[in-house]
Protein backbone atom coordinates (compact mmCIF):
# COMPACT_ATOMS: atom_id res chain seq x y z
CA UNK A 1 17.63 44.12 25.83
CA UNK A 2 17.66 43.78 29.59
CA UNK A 3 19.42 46.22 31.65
CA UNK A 4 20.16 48.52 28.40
CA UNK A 5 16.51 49.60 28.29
CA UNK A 6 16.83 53.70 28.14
CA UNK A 7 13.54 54.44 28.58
CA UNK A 8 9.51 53.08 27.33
CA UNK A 9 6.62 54.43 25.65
CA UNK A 10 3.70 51.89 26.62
CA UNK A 11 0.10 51.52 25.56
CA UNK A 12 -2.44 49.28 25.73
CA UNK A 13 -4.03 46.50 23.00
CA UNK A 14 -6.72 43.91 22.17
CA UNK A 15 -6.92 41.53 19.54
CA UNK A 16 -8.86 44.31 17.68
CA UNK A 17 -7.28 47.64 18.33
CA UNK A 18 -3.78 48.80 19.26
CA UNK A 19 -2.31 51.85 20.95
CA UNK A 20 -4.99 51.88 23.70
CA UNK A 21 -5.06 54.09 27.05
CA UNK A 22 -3.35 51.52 29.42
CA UNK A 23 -6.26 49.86 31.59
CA UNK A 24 -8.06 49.19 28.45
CA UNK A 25 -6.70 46.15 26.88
CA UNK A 26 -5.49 43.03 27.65
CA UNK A 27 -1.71 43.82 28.09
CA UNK A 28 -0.45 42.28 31.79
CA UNK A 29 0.87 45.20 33.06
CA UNK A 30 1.71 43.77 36.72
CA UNK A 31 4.05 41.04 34.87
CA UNK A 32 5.83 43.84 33.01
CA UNK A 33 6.53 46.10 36.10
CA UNK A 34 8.14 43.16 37.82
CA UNK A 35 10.25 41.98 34.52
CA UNK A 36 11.34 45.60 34.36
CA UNK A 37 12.39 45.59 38.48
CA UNK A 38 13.84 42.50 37.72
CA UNK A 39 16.13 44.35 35.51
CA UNK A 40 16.89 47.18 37.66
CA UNK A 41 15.29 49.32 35.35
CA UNK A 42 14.67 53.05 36.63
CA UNK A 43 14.04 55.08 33.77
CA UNK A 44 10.94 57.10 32.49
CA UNK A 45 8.02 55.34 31.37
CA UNK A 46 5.65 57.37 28.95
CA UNK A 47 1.89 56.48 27.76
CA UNK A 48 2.06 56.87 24.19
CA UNK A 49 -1.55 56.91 22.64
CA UNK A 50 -3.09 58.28 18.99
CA UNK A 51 -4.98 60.90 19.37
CA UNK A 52 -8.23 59.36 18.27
CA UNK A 53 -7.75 56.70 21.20
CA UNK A 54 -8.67 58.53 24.37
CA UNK A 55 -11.15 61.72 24.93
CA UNK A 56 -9.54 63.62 27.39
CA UNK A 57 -7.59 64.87 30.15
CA UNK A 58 -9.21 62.71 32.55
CA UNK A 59 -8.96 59.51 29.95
CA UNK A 60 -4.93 60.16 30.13
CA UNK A 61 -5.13 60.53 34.14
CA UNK A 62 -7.15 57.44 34.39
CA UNK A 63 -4.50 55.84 32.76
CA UNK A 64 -1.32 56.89 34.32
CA UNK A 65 -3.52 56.26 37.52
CA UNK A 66 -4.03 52.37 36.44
CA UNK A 67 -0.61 52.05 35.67
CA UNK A 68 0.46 53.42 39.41
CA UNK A 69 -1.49 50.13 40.74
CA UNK A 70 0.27 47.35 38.54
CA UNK A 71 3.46 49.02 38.77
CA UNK A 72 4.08 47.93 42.48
C-alpha cells in the first residue's frame, strides 16, 4: 500500500488476545513508525480498542502516551 495509506486505526496483540491498548502486547511499534516515515506518511493515526479491553480514561491516555515514545 505504501504511500496510498489514508489514514490507521492501530491496537495492540498477543498470541492470546487481540485489539489491545497499545503498550500491552507484543506489536513493534518503533519498527512501524519508521516503515510509516519511510513512506512519507502524515496522516491520522487512531487507537482503536473494544470496549471490554481497557478500563478507563487513563488506560486510553496511557496508551496514546506509549505510542508518543515509539513513534520518534
Amino acid at each position: 500500500m505504501g504511500k496510498n495509506i489514508a489514514h490507521i486505526h492501530i491496537s495492540d496483540f498477543t498470541e492470546n488476545a487481540d485489539c489491545l491498548p497499545p503498550g500491552e502486547g507484543t506489536f513493534d511499534f518503533e519498527s512501524f513508525f519508521a516503515k510509516m516515515h519511510d513512506n512519507s506518511y502524515h496522516g491520522g493515526i487512531i487507537i482503536e480498542l473494544y470496549r471490554n479491553n481497557f478500563q478507563n480514561l487513563q488506560d486510553l491516555i496511557a496508551s496514546y502516551d506509549y505510542l508518543l515514545t515509539k513513534n520518534r
